[in-house]
Protein backbone atom coordinates (compact mmCIF):
# COMPACT_ATOMS: atom_id res chain seq x y z
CA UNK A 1 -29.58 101.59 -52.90
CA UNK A 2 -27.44 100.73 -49.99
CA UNK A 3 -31.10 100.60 -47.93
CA UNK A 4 -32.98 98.31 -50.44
CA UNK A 5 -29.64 95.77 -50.16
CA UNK A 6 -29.79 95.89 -46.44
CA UNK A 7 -33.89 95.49 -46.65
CA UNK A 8 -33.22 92.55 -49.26
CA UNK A 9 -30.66 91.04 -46.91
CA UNK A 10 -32.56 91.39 -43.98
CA UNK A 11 -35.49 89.52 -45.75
CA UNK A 12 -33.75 87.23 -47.04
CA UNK A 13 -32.35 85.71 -43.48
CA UNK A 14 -35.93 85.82 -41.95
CA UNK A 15 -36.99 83.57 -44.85
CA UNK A 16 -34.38 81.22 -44.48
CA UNK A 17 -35.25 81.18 -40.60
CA UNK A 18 -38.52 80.33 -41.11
CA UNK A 19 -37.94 77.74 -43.52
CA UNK A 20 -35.34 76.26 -41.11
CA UNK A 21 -37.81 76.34 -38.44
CA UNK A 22 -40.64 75.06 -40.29
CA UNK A 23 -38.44 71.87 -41.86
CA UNK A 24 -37.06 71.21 -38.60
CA UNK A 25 -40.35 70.09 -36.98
CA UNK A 26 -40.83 68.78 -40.60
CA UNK A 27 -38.20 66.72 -39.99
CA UNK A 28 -39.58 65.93 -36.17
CA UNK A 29 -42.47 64.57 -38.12
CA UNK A 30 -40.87 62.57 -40.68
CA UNK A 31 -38.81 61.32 -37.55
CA UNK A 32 -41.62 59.97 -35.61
CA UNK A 33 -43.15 58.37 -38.54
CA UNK A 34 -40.00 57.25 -39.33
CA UNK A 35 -39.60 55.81 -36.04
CA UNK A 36 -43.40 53.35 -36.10
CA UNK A 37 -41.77 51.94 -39.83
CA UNK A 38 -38.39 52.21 -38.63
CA UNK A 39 -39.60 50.16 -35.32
CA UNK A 40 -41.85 47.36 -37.66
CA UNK A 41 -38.74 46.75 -39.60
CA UNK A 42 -36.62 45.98 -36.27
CA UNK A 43 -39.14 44.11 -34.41
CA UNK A 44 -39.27 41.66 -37.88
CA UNK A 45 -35.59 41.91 -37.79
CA UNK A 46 -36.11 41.22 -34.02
CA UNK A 47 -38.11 38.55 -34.64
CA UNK A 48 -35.98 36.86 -37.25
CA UNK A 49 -33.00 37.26 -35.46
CA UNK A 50 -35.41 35.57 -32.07
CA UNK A 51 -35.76 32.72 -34.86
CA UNK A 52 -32.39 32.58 -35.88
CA UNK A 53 -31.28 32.43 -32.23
CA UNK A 54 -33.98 29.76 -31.71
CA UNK A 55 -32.54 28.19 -34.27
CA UNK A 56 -28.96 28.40 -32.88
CA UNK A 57 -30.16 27.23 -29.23
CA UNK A 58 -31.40 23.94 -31.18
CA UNK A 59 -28.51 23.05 -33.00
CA UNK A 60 -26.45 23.57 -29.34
CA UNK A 61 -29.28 21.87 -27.96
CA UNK A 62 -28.07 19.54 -30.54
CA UNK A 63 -24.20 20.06 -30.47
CA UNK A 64 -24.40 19.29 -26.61
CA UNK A 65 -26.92 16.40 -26.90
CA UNK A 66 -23.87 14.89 -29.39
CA UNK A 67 -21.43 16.23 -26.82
CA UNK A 68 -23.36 13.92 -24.01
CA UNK A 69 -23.41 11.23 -26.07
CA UNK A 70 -19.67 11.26 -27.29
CA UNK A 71 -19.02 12.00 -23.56
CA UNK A 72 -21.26 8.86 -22.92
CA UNK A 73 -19.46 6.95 -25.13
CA UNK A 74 -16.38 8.14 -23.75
CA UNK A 75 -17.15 7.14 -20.46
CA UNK A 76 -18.42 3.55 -21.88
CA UNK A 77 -14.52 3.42 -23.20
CA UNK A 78 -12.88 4.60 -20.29
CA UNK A 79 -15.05 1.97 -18.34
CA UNK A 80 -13.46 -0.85 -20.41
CA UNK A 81 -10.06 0.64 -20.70
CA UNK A 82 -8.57 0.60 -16.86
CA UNK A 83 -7.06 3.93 -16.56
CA UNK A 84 -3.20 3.84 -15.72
CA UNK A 85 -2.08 4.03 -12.45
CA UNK A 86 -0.79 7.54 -11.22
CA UNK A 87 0.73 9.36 -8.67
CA UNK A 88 -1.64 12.16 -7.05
CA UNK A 89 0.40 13.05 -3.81
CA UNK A 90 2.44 12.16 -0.62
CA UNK A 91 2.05 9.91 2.28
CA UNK A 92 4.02 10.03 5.54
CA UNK A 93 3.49 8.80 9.07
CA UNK A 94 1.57 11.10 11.65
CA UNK A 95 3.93 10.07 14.39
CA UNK A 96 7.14 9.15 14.58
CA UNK A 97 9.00 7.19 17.93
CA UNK A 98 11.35 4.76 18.92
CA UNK A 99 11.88 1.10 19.60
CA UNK A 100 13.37 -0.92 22.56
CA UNK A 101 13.97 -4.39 21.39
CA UNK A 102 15.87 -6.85 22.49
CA UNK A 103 19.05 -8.31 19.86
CA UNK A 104 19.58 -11.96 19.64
CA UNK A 105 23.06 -13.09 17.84
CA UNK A 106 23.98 -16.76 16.19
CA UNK A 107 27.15 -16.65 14.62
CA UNK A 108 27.33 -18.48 11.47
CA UNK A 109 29.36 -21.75 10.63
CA UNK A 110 32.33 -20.95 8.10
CA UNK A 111 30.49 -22.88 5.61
CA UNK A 112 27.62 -20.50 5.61
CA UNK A 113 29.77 -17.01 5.73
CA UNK A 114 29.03 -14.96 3.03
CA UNK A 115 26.30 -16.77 1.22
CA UNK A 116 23.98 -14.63 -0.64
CA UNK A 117 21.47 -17.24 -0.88
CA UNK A 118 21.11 -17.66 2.53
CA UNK A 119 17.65 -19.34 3.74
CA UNK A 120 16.88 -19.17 7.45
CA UNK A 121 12.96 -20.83 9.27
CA UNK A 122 12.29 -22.46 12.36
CA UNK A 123 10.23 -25.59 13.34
CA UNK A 124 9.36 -24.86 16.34
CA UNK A 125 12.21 -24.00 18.56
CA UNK A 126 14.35 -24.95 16.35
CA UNK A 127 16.43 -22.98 13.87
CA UNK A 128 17.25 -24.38 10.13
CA UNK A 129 19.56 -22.28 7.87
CA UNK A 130 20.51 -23.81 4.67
CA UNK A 131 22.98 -22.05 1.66
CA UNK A 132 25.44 -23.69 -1.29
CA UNK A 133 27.20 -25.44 1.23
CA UNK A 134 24.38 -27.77 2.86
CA UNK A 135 21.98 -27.75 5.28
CA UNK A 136 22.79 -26.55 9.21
CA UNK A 137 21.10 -26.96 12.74
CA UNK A 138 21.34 -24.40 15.80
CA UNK A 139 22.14 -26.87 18.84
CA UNK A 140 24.16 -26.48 21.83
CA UNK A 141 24.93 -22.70 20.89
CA UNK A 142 26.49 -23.43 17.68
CA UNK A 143 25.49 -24.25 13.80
CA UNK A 144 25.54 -27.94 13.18
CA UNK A 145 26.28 -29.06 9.46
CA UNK A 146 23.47 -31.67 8.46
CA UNK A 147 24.74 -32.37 5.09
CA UNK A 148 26.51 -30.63 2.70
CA UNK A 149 24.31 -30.54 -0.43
CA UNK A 150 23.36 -27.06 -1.92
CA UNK A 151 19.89 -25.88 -0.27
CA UNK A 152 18.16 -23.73 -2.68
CA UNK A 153 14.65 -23.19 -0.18
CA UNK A 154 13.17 -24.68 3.20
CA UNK A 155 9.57 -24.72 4.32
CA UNK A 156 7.35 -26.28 7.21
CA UNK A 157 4.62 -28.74 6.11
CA UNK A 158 2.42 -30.69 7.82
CA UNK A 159 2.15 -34.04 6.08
CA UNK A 160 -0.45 -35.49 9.09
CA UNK A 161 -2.62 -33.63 11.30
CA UNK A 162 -0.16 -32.39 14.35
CA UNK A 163 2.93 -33.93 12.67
CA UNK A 164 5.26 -30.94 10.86
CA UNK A 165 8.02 -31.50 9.02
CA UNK A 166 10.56 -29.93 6.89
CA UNK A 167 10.97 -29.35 3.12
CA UNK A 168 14.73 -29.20 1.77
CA UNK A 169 14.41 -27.45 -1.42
CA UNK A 170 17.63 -28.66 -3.57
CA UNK A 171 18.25 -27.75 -6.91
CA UNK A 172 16.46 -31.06 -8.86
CA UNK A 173 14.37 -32.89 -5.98
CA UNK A 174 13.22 -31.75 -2.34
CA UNK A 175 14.05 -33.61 0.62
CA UNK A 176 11.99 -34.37 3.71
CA UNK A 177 14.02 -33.78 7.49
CA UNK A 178 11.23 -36.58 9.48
CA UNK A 179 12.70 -38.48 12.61
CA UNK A 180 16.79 -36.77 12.22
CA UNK A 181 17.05 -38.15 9.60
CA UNK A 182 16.76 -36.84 5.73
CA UNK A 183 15.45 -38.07 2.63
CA UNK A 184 14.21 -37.79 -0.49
CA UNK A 185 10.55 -36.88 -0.63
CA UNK A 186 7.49 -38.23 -2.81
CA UNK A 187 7.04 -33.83 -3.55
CA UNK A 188 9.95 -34.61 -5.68
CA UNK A 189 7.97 -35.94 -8.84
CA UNK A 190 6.23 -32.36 -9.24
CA UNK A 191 9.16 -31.52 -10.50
CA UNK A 192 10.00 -32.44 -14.80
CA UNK A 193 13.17 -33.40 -15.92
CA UNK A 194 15.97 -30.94 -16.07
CA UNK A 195 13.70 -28.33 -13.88
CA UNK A 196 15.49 -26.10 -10.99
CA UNK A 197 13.99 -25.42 -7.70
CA UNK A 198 14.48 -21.58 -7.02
CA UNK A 199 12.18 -21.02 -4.05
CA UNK A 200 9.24 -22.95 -1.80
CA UNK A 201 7.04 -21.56 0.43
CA UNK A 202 4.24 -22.97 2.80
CA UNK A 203 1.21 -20.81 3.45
CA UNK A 204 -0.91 -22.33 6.46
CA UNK A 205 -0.68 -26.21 7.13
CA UNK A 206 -2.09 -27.48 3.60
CA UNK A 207 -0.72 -24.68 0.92
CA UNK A 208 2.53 -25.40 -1.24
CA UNK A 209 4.15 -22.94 -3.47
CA UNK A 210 6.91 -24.34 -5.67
CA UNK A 211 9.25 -21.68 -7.97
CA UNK A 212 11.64 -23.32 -10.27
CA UNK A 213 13.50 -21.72 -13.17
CA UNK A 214 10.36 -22.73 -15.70
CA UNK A 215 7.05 -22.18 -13.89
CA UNK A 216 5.12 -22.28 -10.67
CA UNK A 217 3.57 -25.20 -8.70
CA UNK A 218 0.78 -25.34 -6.39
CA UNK A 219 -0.03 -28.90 -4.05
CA UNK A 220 -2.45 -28.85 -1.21
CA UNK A 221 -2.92 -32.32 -0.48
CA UNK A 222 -2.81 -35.81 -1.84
CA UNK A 223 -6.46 -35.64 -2.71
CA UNK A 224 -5.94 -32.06 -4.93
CA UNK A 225 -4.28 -32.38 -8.19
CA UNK A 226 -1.29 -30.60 -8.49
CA UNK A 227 -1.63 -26.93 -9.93
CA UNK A 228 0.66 -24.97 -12.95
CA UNK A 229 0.64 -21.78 -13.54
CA UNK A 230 2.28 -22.31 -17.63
CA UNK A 231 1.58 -18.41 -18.01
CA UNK A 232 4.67 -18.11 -15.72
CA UNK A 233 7.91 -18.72 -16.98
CA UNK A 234 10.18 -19.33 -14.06
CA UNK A 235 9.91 -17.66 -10.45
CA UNK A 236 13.38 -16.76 -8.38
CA UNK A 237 11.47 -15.32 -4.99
CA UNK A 238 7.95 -15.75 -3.76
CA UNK A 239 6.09 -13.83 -1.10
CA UNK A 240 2.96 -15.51 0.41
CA UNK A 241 1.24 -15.21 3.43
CA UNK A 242 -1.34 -16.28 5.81
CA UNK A 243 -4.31 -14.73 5.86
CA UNK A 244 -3.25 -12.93 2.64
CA UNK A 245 -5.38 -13.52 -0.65
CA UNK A 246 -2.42 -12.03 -2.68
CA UNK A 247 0.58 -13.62 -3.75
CA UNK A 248 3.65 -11.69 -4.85
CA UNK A 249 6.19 -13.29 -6.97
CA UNK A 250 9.55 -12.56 -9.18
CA UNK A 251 10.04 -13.81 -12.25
CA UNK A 252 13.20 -14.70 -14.11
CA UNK A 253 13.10 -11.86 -16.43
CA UNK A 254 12.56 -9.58 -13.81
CA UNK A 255 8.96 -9.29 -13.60
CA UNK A 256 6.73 -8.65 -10.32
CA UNK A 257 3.59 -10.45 -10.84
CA UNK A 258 0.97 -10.22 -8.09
CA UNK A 259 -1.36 -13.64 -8.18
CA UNK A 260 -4.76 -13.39 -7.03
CA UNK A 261 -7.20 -15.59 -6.05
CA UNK A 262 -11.04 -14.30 -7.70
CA UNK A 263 -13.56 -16.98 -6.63
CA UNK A 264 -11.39 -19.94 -7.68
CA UNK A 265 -10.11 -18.11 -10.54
CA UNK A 266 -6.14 -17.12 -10.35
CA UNK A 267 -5.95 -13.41 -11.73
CA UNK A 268 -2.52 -12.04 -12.39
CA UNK A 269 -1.05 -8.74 -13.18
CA UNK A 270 2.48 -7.18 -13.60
CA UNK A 271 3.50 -4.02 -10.85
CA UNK A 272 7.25 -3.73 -11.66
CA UNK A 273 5.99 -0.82 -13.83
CA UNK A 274 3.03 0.95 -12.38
CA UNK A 275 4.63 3.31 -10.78
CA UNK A 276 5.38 6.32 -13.40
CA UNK A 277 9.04 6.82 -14.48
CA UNK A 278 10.57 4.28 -11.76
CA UNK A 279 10.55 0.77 -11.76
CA UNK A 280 9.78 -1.25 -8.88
CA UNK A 281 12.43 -3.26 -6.96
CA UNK A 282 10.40 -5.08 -5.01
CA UNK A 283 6.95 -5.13 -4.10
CA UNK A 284 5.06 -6.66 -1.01
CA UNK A 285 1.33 -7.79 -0.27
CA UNK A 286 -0.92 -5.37 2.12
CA UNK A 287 -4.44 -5.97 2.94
CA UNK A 288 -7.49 -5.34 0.85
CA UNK A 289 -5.59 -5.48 -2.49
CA UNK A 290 -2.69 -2.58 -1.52
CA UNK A 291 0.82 -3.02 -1.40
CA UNK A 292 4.01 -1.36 -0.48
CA UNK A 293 6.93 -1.06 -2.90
CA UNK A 294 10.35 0.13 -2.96
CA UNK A 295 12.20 1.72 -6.48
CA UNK A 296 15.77 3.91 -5.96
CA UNK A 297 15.49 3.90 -2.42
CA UNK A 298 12.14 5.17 -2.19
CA UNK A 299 9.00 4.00 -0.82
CA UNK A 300 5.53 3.43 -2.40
CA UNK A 301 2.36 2.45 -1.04
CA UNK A 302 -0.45 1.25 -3.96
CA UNK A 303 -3.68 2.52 -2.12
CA UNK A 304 -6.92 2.81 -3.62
CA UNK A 305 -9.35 5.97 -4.06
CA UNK A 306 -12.75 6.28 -4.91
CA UNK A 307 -11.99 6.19 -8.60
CA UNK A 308 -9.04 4.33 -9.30
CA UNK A 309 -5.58 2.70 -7.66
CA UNK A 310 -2.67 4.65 -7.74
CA UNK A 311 0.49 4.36 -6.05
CA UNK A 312 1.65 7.52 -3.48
CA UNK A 313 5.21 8.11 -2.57
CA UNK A 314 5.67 7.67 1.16
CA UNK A 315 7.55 10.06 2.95
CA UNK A 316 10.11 9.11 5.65
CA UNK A 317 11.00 12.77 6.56
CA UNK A 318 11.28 12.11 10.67
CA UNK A 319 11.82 16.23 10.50
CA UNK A 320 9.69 18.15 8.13
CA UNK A 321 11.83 21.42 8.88
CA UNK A 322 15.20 19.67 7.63
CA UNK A 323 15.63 17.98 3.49
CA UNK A 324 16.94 14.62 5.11
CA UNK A 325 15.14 11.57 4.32
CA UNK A 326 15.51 8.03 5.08
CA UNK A 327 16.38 5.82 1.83
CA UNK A 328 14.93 2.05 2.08
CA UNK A 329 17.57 -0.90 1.33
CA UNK A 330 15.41 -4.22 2.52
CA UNK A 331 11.82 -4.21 3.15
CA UNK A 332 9.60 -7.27 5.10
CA UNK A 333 6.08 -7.60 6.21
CA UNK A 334 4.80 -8.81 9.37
CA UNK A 335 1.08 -9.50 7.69
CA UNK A 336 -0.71 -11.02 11.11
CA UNK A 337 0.94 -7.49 13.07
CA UNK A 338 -0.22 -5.01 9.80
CA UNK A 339 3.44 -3.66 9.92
CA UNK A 340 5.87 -3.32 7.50
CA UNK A 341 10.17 -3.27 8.37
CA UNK A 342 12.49 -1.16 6.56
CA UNK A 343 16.24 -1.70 6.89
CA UNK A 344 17.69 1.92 6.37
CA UNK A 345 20.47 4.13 7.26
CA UNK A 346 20.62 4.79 10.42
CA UNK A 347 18.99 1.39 11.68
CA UNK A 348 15.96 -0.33 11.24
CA UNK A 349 12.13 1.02 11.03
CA UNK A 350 8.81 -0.50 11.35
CA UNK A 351 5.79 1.38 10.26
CA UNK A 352 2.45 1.34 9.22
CA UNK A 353 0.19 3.89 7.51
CA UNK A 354 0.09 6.03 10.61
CA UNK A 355 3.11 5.43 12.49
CA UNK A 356 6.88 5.16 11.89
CA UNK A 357 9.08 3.96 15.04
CA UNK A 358 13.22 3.69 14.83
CA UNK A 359 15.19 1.09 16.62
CA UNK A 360 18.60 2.23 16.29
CA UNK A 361 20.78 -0.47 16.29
CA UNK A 362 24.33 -0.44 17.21
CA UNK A 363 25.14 -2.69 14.94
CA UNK A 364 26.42 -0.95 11.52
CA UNK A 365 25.02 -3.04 8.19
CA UNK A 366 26.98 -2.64 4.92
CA UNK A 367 25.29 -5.19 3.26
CA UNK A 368 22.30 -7.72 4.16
CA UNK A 369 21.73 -11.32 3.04
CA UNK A 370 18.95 -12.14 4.93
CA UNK A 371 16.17 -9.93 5.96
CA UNK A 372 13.09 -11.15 6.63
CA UNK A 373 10.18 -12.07 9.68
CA UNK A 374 9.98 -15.40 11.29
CA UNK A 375 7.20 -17.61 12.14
CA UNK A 376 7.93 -16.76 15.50
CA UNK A 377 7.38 -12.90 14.96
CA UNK A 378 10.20 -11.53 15.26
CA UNK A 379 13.04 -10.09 12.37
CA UNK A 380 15.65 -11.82 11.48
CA UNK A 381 18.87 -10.06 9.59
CA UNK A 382 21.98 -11.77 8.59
CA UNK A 383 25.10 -9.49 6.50
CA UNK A 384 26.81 -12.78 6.00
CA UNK A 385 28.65 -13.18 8.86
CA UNK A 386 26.11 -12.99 11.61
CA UNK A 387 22.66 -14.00 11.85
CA UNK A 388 19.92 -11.86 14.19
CA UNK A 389 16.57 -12.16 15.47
CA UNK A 390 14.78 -8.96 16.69
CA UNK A 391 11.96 -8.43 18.90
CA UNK A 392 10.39 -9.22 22.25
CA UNK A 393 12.37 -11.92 24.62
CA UNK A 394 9.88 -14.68 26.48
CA UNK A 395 6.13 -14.55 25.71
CA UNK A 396 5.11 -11.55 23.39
CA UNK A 397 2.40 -9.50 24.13
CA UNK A 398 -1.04 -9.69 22.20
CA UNK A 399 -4.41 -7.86 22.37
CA UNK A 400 -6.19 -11.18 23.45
CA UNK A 401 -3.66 -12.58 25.93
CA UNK A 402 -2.86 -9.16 27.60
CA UNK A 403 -4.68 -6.18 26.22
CA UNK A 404 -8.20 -6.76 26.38
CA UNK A 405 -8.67 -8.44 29.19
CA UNK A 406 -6.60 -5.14 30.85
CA UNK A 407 -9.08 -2.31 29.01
CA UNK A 408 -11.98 -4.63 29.76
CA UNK A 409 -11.04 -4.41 33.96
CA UNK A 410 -9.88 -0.69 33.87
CA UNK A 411 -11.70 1.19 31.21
CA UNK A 412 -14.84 -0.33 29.87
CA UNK A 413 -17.00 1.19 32.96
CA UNK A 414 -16.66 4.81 31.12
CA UNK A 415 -14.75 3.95 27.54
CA UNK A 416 -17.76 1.62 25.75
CA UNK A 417 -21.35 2.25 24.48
CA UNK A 418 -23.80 4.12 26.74
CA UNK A 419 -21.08 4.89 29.38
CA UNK A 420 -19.98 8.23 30.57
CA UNK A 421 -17.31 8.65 28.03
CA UNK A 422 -19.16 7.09 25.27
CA UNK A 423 -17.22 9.60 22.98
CA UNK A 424 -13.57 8.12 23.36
CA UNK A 425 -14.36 3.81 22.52
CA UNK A 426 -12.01 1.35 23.04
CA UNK A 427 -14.01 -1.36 22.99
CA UNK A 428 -12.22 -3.12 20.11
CA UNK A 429 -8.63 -3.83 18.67
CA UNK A 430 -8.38 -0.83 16.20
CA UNK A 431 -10.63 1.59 18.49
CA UNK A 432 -7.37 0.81 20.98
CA UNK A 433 -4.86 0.66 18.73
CA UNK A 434 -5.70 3.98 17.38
CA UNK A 435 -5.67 5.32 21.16
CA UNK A 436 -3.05 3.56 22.69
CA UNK A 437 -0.33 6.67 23.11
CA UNK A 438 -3.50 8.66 24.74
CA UNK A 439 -3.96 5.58 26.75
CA UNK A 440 -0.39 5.48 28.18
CA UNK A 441 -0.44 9.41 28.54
CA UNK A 442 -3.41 9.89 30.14
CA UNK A 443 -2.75 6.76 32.60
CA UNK A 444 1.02 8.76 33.56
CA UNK A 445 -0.71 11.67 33.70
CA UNK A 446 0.12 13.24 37.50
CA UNK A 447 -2.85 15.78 37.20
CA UNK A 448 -6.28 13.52 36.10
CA UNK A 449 -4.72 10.19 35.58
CA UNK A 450 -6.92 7.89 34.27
CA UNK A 451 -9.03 6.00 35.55
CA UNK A 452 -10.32 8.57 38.03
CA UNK A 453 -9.77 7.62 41.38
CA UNK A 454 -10.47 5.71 43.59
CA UNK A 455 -10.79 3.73 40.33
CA UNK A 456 -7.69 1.33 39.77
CA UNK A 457 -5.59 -0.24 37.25
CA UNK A 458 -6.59 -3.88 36.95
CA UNK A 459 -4.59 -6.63 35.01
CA UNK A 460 -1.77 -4.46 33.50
CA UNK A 461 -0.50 -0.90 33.37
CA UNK A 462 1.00 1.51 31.02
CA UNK A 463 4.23 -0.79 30.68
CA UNK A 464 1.65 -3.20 29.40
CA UNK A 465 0.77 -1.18 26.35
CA UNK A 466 4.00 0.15 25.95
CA UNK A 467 5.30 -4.40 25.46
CA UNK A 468 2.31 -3.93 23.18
CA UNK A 469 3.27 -1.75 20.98
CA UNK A 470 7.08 -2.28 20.80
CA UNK A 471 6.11 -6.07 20.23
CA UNK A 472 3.93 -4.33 16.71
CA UNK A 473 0.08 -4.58 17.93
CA UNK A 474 -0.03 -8.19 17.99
CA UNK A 475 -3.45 -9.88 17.63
């Protein structure tokens, strides 16, 4: 019995082996026909799923051709809207030196001490300062007192060819200084009843400008109607200059409006505001539709970039190692010289976009009434008690006069177009400008001076540039 169980059992497992065996390649079978039916049904998925996807490129083909043409129409609106004004980084000066300049001093007549409306020009060699108490003349090393009615502006005009004379802004008329002696001028009818004169300045021989405390006036000559500007109600300072297409004036309400002249059409637009989370102060004119601008003792220059016009911050940091730097109290532009003065802390500063040079003056500022340049080039400063012209004594040196004609004798042989040093011009005013430090180092230069000898200096030296450039690159 025990045998037939064991024989039973025995067959039992070989049977269940064998089926095992036989329904596993069964099953390889089934497998691989699975597999061809299996592999139909996923290349149709496949395929649909190819279709959908097909499907899906074409509606992003779609989506993105929308996206281009909402971006399109984006870009049409940005076109027409003029984006904002920002600020994307820092200026500073690439080199920073000194200035040597001679200090002239007039004291001012009792009369004028202290007068915050203070108005300073010369006609020639003579000096005109005017304030509330009348109208005064420099002569035998003293202020003489003309008259004693309240001068609100002064200006140069030429009425004839070769014949200047000067404008006495008052409060309700402007008077005409022809011959010593003063008068009332025909000018006087621009202005309407009850009107204020606040400011006048002359730009060239045959230009105008008239602020008063309703609007601004423009005369060029008897045969050119007179000129309003309605849009502006009432200007209290006015910066124009020539050579300069841009005018820059302050309104009443405290406006900075900068004027433009667009092929005989007058285009204006406010600054006080441009510059983001500051207000401007003051603002003046630069070339090719920049400016420089001043807010909280800081300095701004408006330059433009490929796409827009923003305004940068400009650094006065003489040492980038140490936190101190300068804060700006008065600006004024020299426009024919491309500089720009900056009454600060420590003394006065002229720069430019590339350069920043301190004259430190002994005298010590607390306040400034008067700050402004001259038509004779150089800066004049008054605090109220004293009034001061700055810059070069006798004739000042230019690029025509003295310059030129200097490079042209000593360095044009090597220093021009198809000559041996072809690579280093200076065969125009910026090309020297630019290399005019090189110029005086390489000339002092003990080693290789230049020129290379026997080659020799002809028509000026290195004391000629150095005139040059404390007298601010004139033309």
């Amino acid at each position: 019995m025990a045998q037939c169980s064991q024989d039973w059992v025995a067959r039992t497992v070989r049977r269940w082996i064998v089926t095992l065996y036989v329904m596993s390649w069964a099953g390889v079978f089934v497998a691989c026909g699975g597999t061809s039916s299996n592999n139909t049904n996923t290349n149709q998925n496949n395929t649909n799923t190819n279709q959908n996807n097909a499907n899906a490129n074409q509606n992003n083909a779609n989506a993105n051709q929308n996206n281009a043409n909402t971006n399109q129409n984006n870009a049409n609106t940005n076109q027409n809207k003029k984006p904002p004004p920002t600020i994307p980084g820092e200026l500073e000066p690439k080199s920073w030196g000194e200035l040597k300049l001679e200090a002239r001093s007039y004291a001012l007549h009792k009369e004028l001490l202290d007068d915050a409306d203070l108005q300073m020009i010369l006609m020639g060699k003579d000096l005109w300062v005017g304030g509330k108490k009348g109208l005064f003349r420099w002569a035998n090393g003293k202020f003489e007192q003309i008259d004693k009615v309240r001068v609100t502006a002064l200006a140069v005009w030429e009425l004839k060819k070769g014949q200047p004379a000067l404008l006495v802004g008052r409060e309700n008329r402007i008077d005409l200084w022809l011959n010593h002696t003063i008068a009332p001028s025909a000018l006087s009818s621009i202005l309407e009843k009850g009107e204020k004169l606040q400011v006048m300045v002359a730009r060239g021989k045959t230009d105008l400008w008239i602020g008063t405390d309703k609007t601004l006036w423009r005369w060029q000559n008897e045969d050119t109607p007179i000129q309003q500007f309605k849009q502006i109600k009432g200007v209290k300072s006015l910066y124009v200059y020539d050579g300069s297409p841009e005018l820059i004036l302050h309104t009443n309400d405290d406006k900075i409006i900068g004027l433009r002249n667009n092929k005989g059409s007058w285009e204006l637009r406010s600054l006080e505001r441009e510059v983001k989370d500051t207000t401007l102060e003051d603002v003046l004119p630069w070339k090719n539709g920049e400016f420089w601008g001043m807010a909280k003792g800081k300095l701004f220059f408006r330059k433009r970039t490929e796409k827009n016009v923003a305004w940068w911050p400009f650094r006065l940091k003489p040492n980038k190692d140490k936190d101190f730097e300068w804060s700006v109290r008065r600006m004024a532009l020299d426009f024919k010289a491309g500089t720009v003065w900056l009454w600060v802390k420590d003394g006065i500063l002229r720069i430019d976009e590339a350069e920043a040079r301190l004259l430190r003056w002994k005298e010590k500022l607390e306040k400034v009434v008067l700050f402004r340049i001259g038509k004779d080039e150089g800066l004049w400063i008054s605090d109220g008690k004293v009034l001061w012209r700055i810059g070069q004594d006798g004739p000042v040196t230019t690029y025509q006069k003295d310059v030129k004609p200097f490079v042209q004798q000593s360095c044009l042989k090597c220093h021009k177009q198809g000559g041996s040093a072809d690579f280093y011009l200076l065969t125009t005013y910026d090309e020297v400008r630019s290399g005019v430090n090189d110029m005086i180092r390489r000339i002092e230069e003990k080693g290789s001076p230049m020129p290379p000898p026997p080659n020799k200096l002809v028509g000026g030296d290195a004391e000629t540039l150095r005139r040059w450039i404390q007298g601010g690159y004139r033309q």
